[in-house]
C-alpha atoms as a PDB file:
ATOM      1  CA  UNK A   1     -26.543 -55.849   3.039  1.00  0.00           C
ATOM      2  CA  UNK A   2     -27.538 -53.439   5.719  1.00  0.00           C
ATOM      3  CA  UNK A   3     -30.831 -51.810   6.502  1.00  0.00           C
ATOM      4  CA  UNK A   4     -30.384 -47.965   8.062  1.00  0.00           C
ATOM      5  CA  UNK A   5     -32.224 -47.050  11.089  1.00  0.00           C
ATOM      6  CA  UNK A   6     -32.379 -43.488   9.704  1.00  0.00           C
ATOM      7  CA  UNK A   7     -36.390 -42.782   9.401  1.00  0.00           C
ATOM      8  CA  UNK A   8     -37.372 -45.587  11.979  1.00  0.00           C
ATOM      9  CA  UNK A   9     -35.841 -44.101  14.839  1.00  0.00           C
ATOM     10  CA  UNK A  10     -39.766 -44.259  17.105  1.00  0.00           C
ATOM     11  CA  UNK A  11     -39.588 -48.085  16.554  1.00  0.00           C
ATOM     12  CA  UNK A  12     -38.219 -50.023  19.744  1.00  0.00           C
ATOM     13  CA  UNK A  13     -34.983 -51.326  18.883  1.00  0.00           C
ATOM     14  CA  UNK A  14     -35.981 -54.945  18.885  1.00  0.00           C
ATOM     15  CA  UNK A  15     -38.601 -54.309  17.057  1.00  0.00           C
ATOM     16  CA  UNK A  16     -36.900 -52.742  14.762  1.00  0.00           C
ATOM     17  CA  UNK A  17     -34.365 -55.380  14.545  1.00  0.00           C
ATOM     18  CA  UNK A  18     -36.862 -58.358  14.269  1.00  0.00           C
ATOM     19  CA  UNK A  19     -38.444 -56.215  11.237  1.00  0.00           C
ATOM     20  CA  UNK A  20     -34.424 -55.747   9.593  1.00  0.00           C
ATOM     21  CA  UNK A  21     -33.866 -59.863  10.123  1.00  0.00           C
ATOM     22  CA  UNK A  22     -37.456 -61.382   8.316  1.00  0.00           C
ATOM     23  CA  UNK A  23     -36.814 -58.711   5.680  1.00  0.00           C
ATOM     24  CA  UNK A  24     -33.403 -60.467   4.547  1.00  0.00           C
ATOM     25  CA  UNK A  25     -30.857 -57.976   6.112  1.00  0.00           C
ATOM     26  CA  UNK A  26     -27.664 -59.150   7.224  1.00  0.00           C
ATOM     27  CA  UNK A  27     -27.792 -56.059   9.705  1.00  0.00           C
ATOM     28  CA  UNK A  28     -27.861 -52.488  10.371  1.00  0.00           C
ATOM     29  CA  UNK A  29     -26.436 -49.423   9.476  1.00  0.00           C
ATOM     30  CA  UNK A  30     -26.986 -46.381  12.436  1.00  0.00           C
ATOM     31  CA  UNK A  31     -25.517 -44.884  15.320  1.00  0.00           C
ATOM     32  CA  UNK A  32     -25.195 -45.748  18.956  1.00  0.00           C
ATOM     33  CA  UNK A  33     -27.427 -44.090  21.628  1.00  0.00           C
ATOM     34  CA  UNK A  34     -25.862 -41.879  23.920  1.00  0.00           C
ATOM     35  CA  UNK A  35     -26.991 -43.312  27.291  1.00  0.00           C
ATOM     36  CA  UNK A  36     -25.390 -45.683  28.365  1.00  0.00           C
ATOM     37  CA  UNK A  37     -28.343 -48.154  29.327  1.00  0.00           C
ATOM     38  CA  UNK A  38     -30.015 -47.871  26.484  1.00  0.00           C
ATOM     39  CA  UNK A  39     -26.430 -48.281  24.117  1.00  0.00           C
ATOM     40  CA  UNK A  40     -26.132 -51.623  26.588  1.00  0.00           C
ATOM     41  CA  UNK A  41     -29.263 -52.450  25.314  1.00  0.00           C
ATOM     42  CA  UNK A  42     -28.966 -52.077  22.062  1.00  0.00           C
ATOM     43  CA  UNK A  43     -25.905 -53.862  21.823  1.00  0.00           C
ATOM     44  CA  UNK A  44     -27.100 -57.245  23.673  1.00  0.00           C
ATOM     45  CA  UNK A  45     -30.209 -57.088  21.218  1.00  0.00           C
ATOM     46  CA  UNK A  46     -27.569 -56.546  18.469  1.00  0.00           C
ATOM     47  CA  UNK A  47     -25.788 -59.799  19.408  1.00  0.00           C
ATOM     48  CA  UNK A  48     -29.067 -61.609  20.440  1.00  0.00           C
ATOM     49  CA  UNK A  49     -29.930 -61.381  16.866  1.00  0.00           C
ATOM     50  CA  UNK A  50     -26.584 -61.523  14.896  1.00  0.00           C
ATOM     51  CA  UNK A  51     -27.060 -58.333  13.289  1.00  0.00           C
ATOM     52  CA  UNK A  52     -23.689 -57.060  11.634  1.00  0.00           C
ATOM     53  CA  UNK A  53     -23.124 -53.040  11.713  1.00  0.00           C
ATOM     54  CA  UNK A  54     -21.546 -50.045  10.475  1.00  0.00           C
ATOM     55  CA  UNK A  55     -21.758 -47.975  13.497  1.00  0.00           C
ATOM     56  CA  UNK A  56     -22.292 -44.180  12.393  1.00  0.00           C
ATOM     57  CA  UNK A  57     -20.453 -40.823  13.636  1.00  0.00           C
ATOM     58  CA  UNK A  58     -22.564 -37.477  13.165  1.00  0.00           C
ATOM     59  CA  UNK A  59     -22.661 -35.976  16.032  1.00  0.00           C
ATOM     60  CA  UNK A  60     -19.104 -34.367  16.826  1.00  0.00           C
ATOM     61  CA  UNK A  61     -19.563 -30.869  17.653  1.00  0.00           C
ATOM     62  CA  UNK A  62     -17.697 -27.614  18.499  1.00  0.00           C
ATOM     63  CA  UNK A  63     -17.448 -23.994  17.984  1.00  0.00           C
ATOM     64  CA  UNK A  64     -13.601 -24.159  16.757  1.00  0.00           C
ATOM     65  CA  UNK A  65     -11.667 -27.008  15.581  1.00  0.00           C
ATOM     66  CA  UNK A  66     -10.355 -27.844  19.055  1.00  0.00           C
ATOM     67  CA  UNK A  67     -13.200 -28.303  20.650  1.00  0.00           C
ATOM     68  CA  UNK A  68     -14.667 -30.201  17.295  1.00  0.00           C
ATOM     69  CA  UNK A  69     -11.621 -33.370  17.351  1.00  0.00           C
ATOM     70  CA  UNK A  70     -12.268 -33.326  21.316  1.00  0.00           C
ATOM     71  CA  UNK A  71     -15.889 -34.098  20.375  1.00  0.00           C
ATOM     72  CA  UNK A  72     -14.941 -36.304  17.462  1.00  0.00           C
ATOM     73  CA  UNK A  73     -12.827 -38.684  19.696  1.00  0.00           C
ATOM     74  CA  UNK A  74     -15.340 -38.753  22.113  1.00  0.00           C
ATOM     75  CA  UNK A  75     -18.375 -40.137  19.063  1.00  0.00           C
ATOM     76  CA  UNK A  76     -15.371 -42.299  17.806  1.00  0.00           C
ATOM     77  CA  UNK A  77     -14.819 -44.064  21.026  1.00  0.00           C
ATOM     78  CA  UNK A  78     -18.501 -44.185  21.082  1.00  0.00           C
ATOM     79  CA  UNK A  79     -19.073 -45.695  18.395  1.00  0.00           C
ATOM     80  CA  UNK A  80     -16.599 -48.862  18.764  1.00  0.00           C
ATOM     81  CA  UNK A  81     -18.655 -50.384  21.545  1.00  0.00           C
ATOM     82  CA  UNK A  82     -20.139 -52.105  19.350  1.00  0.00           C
ATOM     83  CA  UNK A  83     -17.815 -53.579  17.663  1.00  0.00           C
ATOM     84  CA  UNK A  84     -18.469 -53.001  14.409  1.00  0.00           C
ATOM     85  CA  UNK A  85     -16.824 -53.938  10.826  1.00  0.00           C
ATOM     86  CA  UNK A  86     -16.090 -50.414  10.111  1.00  0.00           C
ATOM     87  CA  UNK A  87     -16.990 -46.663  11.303  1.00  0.00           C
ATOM     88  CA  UNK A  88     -18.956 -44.408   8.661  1.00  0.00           C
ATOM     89  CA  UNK A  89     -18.250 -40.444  10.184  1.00  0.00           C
ATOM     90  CA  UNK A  90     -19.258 -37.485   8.961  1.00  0.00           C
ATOM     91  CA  UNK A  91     -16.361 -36.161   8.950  1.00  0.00           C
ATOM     92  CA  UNK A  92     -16.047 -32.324   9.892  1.00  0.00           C
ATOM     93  CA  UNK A  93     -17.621 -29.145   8.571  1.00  0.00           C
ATOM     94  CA  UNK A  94     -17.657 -27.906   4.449  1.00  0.00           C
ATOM     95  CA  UNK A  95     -16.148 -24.560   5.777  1.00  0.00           C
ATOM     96  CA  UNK A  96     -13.254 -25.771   7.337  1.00  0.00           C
ATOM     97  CA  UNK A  97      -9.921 -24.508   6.683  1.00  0.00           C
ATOM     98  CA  UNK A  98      -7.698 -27.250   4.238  1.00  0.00           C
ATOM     99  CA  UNK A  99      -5.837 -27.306   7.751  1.00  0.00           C
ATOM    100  CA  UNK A 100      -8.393 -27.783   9.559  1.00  0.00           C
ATOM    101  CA  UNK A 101     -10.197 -30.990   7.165  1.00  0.00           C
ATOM    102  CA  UNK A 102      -6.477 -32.423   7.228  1.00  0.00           C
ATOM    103  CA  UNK A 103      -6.451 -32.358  11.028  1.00  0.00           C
ATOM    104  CA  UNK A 104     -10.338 -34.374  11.261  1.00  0.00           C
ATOM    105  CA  UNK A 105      -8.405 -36.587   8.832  1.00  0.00           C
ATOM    106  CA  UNK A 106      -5.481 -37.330  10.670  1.00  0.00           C
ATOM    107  CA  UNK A 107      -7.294 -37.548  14.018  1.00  0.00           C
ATOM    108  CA  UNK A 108      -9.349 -40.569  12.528  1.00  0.00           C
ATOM    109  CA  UNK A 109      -6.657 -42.226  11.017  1.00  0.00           C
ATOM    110  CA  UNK A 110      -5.116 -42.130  14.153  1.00  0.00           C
ATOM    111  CA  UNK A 111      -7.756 -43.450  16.156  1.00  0.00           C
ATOM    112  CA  UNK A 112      -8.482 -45.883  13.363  1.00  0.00           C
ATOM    113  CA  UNK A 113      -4.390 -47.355  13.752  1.00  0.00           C
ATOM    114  CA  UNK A 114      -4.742 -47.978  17.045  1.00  0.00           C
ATOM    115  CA  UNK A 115      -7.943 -49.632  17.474  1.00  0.00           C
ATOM    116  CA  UNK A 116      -7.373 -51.374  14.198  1.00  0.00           C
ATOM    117  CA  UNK A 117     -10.901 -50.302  12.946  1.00  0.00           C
ATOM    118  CA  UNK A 118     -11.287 -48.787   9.276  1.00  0.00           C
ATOM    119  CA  UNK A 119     -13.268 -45.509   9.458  1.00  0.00           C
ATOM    120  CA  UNK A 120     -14.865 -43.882   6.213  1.00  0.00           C
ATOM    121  CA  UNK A 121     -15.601 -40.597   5.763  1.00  0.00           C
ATOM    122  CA  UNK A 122     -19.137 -40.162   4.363  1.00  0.00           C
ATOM    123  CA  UNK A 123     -19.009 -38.052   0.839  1.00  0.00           C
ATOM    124  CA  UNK A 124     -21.918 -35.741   2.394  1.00  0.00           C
ATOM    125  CA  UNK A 125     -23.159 -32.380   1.956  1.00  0.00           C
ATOM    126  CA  UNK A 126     -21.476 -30.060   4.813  1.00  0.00           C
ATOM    127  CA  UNK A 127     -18.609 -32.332   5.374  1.00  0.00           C
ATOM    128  CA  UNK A 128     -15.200 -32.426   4.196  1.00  0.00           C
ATOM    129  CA  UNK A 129     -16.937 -34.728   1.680  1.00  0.00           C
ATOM    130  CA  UNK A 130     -19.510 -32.458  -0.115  1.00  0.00           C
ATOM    131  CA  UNK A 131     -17.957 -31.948  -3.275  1.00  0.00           C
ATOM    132  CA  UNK A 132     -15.768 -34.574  -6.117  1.00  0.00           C
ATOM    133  CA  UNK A 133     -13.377 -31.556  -6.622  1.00  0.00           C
ATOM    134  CA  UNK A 134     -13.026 -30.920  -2.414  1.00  0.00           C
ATOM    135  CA  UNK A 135     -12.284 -34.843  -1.902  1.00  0.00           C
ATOM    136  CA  UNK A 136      -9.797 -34.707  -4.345  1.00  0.00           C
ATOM    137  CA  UNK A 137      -7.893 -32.400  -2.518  1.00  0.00           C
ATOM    138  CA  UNK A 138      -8.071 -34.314   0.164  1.00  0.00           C
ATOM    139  CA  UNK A 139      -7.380 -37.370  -1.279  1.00  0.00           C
ATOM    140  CA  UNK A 140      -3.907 -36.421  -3.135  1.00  0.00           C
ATOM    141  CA  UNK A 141      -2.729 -35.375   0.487  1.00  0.00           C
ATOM    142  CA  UNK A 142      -4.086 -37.860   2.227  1.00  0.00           C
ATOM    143  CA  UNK A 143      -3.427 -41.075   0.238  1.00  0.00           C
ATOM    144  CA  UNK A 144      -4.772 -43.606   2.785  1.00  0.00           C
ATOM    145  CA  UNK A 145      -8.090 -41.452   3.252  1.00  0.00           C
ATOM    146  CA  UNK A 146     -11.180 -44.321   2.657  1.00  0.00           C
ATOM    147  CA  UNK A 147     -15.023 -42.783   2.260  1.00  0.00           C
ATOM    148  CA  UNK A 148     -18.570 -44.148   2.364  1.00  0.00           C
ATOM    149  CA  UNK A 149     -19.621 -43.329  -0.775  1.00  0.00           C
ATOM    150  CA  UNK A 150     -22.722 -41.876  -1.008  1.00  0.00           C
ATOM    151  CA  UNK A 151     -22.155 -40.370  -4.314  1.00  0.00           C
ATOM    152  CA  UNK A 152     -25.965 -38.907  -4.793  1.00  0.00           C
ATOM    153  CA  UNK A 153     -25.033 -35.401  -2.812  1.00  0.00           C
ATOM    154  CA  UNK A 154     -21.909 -35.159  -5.228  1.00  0.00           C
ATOM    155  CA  UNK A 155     -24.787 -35.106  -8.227  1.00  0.00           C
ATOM    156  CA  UNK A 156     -26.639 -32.863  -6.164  1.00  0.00           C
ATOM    157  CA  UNK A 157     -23.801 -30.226  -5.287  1.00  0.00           C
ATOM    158  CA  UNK A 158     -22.354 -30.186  -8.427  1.00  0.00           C
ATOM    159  CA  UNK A 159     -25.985 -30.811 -10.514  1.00  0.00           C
ATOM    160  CA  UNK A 160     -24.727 -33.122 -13.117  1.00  0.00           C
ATOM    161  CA  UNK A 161     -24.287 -36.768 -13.641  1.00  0.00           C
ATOM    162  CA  UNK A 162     -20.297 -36.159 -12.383  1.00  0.00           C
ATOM    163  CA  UNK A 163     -19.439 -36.067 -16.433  1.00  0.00           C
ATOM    164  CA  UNK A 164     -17.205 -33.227 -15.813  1.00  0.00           C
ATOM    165  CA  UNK A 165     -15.417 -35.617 -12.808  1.00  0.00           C
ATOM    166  CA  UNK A 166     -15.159 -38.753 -13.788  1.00  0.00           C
ATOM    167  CA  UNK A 167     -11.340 -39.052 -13.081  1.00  0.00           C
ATOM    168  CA  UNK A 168     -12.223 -37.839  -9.031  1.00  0.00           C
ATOM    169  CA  UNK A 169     -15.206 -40.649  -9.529  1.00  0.00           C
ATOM    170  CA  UNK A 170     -12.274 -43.478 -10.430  1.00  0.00           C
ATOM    171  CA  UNK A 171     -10.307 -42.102  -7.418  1.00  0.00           C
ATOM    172  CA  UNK A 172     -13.038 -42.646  -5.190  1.00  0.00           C
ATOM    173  CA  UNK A 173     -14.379 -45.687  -6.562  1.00  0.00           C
ATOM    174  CA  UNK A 174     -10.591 -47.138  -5.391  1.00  0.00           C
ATOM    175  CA  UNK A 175     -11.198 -45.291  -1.948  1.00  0.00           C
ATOM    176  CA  UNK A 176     -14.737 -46.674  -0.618  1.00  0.00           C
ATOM    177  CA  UNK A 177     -14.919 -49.057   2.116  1.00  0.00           C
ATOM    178  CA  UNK A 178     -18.994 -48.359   2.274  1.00  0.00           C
ATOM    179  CA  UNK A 179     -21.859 -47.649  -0.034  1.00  0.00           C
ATOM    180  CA  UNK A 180     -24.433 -45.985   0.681  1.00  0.00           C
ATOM    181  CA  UNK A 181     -26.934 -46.991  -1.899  1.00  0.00           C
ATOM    182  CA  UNK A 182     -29.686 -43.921  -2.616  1.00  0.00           C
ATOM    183  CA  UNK A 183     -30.394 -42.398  -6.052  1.00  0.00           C
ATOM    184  CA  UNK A 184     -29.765 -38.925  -6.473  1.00  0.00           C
ATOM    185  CA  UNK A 185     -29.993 -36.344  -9.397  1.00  0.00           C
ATOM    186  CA  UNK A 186     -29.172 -33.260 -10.657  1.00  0.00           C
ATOM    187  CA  UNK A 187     -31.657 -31.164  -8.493  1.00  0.00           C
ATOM    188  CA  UNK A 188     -31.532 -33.112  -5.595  1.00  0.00           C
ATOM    189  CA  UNK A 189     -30.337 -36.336  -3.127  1.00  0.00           C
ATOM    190  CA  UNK A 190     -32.760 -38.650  -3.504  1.00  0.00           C
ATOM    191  CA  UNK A 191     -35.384 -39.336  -6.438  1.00  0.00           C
ATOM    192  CA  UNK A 192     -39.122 -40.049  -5.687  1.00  0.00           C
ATOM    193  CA  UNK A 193     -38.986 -43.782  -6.712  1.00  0.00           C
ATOM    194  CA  UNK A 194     -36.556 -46.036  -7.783  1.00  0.00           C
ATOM    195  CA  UNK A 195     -39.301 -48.493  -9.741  1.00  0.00           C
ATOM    196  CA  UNK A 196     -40.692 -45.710 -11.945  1.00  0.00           C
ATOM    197  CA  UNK A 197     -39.717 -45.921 -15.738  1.00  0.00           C
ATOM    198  CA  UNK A 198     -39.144 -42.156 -15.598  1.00  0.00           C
ATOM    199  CA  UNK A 199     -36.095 -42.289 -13.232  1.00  0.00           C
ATOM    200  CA  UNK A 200     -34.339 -45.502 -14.544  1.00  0.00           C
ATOM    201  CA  UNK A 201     -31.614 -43.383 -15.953  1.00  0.00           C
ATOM    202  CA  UNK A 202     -30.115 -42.115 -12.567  1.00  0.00           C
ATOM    203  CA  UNK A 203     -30.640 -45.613 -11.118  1.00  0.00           C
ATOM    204  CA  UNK A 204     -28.691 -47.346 -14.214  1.00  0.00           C
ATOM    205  CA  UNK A 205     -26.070 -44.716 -13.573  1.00  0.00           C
ATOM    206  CA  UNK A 206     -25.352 -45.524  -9.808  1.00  0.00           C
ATOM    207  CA  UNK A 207     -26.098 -49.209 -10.262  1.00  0.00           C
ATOM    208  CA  UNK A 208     -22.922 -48.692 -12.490  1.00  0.00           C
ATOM    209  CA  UNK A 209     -20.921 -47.131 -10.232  1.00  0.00           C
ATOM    210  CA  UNK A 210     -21.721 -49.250  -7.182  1.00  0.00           C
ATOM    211  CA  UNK A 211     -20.856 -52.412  -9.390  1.00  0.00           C
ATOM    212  CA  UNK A 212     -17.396 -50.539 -10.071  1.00  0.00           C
ATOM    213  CA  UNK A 213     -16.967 -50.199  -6.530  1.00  0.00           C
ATOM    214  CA  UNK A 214     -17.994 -53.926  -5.447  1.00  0.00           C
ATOM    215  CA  UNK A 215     -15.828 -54.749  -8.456  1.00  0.00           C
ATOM    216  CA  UNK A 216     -12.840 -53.092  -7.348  1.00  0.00           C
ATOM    217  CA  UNK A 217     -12.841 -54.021  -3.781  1.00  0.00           C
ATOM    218  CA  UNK A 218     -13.207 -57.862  -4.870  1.00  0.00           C
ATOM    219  CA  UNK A 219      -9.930 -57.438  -6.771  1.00  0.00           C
ATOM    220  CA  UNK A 220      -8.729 -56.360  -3.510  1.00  0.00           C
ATOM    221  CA  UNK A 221      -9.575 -59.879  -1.729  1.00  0.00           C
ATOM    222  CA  UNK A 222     -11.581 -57.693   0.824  1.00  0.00           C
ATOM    223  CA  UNK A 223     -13.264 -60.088   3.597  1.00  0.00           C
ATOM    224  CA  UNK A 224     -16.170 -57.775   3.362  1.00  0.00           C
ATOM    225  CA  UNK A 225     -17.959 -55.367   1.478  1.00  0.00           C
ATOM    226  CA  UNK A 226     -21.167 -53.369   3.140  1.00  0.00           C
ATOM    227  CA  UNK A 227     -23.626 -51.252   1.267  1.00  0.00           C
ATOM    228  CA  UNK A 228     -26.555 -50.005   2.947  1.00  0.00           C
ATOM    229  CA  UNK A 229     -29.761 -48.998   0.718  1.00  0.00           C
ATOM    230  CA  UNK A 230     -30.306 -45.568   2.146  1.00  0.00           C
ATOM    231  CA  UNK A 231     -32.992 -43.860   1.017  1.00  0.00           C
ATOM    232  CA  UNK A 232     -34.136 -41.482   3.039  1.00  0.00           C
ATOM    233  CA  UNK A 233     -37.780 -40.063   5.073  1.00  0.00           C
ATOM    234  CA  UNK A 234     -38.666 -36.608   4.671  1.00  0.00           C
ATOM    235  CA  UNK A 235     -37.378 -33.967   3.676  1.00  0.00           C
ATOM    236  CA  UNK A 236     -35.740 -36.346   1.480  1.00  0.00           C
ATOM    237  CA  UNK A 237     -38.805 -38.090   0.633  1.00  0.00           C
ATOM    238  CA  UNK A 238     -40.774 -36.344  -1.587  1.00  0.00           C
ATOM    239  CA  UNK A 239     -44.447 -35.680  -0.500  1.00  0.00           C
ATOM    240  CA  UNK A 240     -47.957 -34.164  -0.980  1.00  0.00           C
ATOM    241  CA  UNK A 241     -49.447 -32.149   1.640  1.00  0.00           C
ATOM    242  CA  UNK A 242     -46.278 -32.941   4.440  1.00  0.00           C
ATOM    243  CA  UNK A 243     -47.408 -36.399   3.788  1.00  0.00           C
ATOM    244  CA  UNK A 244     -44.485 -39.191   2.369  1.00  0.00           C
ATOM    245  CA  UNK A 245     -45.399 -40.167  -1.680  1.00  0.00           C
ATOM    246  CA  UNK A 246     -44.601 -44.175  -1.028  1.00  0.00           C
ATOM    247  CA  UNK A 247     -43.170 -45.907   2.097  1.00  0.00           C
ATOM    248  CA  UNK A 248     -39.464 -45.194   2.766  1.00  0.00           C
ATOM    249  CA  UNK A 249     -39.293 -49.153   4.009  1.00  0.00           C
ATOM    250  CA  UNK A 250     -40.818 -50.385   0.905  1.00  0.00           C
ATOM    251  CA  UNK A 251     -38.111 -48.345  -1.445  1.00  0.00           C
ATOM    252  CA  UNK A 252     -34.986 -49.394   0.454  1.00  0.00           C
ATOM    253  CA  UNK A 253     -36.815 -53.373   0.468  1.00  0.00           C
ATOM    254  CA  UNK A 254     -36.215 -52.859  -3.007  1.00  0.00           C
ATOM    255  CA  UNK A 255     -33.109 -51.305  -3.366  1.00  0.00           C
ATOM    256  CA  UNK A 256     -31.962 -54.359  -1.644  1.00  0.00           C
ATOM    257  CA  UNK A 257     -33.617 -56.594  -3.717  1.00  0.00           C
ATOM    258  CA  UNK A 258     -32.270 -54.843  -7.351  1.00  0.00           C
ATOM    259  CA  UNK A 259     -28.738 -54.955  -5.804  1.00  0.00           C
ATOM    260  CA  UNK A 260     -29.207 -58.455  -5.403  1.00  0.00           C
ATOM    261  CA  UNK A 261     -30.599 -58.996  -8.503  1.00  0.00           C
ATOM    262  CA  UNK A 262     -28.541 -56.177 -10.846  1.00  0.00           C
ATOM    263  CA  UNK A 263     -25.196 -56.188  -8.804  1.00  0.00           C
ATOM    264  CA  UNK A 264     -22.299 -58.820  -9.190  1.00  0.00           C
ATOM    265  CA  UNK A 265     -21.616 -59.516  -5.527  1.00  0.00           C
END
């Protein structure tokens, strides 16, 4: 169980970290600074206090698709300093040619052979990811594609409960190596709160989908399975007057609690 960095980036790191470890984390779930001091930093205080982590690409870049995969090898390589127990990437751009998403594909699975490191690709809005029926592409021609499923921008994009899906749902529930656990709904990525009565229907459905994921990944005899409770701070929080409605910690503190609690693990 892995608490995201995402929203607490002004913290000092090992404060931060102290804060993950009393809460009941088993680690974190972000991406490495760029300098190289502070990344050596971070990863000492990442061993000084046994934190696991899925190490996070975003931050490839490029004006064509050359200049993007340069980029991308360069965050990879980045990001497996740390040595991590897998690689969550945001995997190229939602207007990229079919060509094009096939060659970000085969550039991590590459990388991901020879450094024997399993790399997701996050199911995200503006990635190769953003849509059920744009994975499945992808997925019939690239059987051994894996994703971090964060399945609440799918609900968003498409603005349904995936009903008219569910056979692209069972492909990626086989596919996930990662979940990234946040509520979404038709209208958007992320409900207010998770412990309101009025939105228990969207968290009943993902609490069912995550336990088909866990589910299937036990029959598997995986040695691991990560999900990270990943609700986000605004713009994704809702709010009144710029101001956040409840406290982005406090909501993923109980995410992680309810997966203990709901979720078969």
């Amino acid at each position: 169980m892995l608490c995201t960095q995402w929203g607490h980036e002004n913290l000092p790191v090992e404060e931060f970290f102290i804060k993950v470890k009393e809460a009941g984390y088993d680690g974190v779930d972000t991406w490495l600074p760029e300098d190289k001091n502070e990344r050596n930093n971070f990863i000492s205080l990442l061993n000084k206090y046994q934190l696991a982590i899925v190490s996070h690409q975003h931050q490839a870049k490029g004006n064509s698709i050359n200049e993007y995969i340069k980029s991308l090898e360069y965050y990879l390589a980045l990001s497996l300093e740390c040595n991590p127990l897998l690689i969550n990437s945001h995997s190229g751009r939602d207007y990229f040619t079919l060509d094009q998403q096939l060659n970000v594909i085969d550039t991590i699975e590459e990388f991901s052979v020879k450094n024997n490191i399993t790399i997701a690709h996050e199911t995200h809005r503006g990635r190769i990811g953003f849509s059920p029926y744009n994975a499945m592409d992808l997925f019939k021609l690239r059987p051994e594609m894996k994703i971090t499923a964060d399945l609440s921008h799918w609900t968003c994009v498409t603005e349904s409960f995936l009903e008219n899906s569910w056979e692209i749902v069972e492909e990626a529930i086989k596919r996930t190596s990662h979940i990234h656990a946040r509520v979404g709904f038709t209208q958007g990525p992320q409900i207010p709160d998770p412990r309101l009565d009025a939105w228990q229907e969207p968290v009943d459905f993902f609490l069912n989908i995550w336990q088909q994921m866990i589910d299937y990944q036990k029959s598997k005899n995986v040695d691991f399975i990560t999900i990270t409770p990943e609700f986000g701070p605004p713009p994704y929080m809702w709010t009144i007057n710029n101001a956040p409605i409840v406290s982005q910690w406090d909501i993923n503190v109980f995410m992680k609690d309810l997966l203990k609690q709901k979720i078969n693990l």
